[in-house]
Protein backbone atom coordinates (compact mmCIF):
# COMPACT_ATOMS: atom_id res chain seq x y z
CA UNK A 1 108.68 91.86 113.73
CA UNK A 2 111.50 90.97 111.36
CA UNK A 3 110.08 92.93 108.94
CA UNK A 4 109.58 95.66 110.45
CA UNK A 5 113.34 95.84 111.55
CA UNK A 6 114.92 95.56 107.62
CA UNK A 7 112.59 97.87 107.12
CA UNK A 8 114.24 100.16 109.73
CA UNK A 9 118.04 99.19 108.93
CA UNK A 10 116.70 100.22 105.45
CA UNK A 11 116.35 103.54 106.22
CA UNK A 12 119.45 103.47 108.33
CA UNK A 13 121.96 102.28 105.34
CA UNK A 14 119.91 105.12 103.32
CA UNK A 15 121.08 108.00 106.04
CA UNK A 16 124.89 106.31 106.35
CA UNK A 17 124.99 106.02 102.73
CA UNK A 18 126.08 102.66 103.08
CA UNK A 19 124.70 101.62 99.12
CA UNK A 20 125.29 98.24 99.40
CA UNK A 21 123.93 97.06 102.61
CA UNK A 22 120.64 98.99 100.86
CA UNK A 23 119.99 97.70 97.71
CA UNK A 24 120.40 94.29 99.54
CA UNK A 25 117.28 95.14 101.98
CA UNK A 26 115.46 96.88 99.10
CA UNK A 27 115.81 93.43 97.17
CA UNK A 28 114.74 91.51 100.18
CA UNK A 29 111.94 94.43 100.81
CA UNK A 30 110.38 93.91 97.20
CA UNK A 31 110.53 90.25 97.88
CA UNK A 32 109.01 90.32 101.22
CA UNK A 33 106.44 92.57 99.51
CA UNK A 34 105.78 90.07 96.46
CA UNK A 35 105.20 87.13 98.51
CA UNK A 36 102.51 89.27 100.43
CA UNK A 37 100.85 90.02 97.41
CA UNK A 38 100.49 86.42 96.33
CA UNK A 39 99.29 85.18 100.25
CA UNK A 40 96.69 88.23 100.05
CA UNK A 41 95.48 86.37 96.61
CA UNK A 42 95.41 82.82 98.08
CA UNK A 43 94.36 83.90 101.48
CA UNK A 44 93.12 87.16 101.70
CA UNK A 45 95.88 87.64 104.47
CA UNK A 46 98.75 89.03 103.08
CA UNK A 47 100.86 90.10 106.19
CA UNK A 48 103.83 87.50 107.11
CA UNK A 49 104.71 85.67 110.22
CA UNK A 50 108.66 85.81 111.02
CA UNK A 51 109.11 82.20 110.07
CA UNK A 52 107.49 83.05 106.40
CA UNK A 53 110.12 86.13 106.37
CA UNK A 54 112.70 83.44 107.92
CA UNK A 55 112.02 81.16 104.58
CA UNK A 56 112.11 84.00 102.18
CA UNK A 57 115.65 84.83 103.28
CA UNK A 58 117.07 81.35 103.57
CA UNK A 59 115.56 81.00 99.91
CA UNK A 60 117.43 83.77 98.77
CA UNK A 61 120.34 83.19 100.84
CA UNK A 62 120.72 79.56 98.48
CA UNK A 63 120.41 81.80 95.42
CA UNK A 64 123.01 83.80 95.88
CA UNK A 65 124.85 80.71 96.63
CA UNK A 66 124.24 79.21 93.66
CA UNK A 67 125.08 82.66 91.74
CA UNK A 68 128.54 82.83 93.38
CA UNK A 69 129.01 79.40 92.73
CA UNK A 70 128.20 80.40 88.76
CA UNK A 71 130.43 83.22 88.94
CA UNK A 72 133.06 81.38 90.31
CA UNK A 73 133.02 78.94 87.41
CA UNK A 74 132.84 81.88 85.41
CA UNK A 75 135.75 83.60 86.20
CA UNK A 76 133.59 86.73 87.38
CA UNK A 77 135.17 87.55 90.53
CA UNK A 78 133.76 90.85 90.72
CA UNK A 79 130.00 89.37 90.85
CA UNK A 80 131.05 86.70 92.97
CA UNK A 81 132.22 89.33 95.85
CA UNK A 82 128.97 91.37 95.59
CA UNK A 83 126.91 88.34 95.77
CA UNK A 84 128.77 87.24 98.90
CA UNK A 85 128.88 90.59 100.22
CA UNK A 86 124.92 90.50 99.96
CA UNK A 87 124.79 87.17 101.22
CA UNK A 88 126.45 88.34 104.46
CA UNK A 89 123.98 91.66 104.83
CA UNK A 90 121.00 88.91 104.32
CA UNK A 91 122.52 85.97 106.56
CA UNK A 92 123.01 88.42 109.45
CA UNK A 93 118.88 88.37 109.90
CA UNK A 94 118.67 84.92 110.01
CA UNK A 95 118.35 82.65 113.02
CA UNK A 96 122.11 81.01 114.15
């Protein structure tokens, strides 16, 4: 399962100390985990299918996007390279 793997290069990035490929998966963890919550409300099932994990990181692939985007207008390099940096740690578990 998808989620079972960024839960796995989670712990990886943790033992390489590689901080920012981890907060990325802990953001996309907490995520995952939130949108369980609200399916176990609705449904009573709150475990997700790859293609509702699949969704989750497209949707926050576009918001970091449009933050980059922001930053850009903004002047705000700095932001604008950590959001792409996390964009690229997200994109690489998405489908081609």
């Amino acid at each position: 399962m998808l989620k079972d793997k960024l839960n796995k290069d989670a712990v990886q990035a943790l033992k390489n100390k590689d901080d920012l490929r981890l907060g990325t998966l802990r953001l996309i963890s907490a995520a995952i985990h939130n949108l369980e919550i609200e399916k176990r409300t609705k449904s009573g099932i709150g475990d997700l299918t790859d293609e509702e994990v699949i969704d989750l990181l497209r949707r926050e692939a576009r918001k970091r996007k449009e933050a980059i985007e922001l930053y850009k207008k903004g002047e705000r390099r700095e932001l604008a390279a950590k959001e792409e940096a996390e964009l690229k740690v997200g994109g690489e578990y998405l489908p081609p």
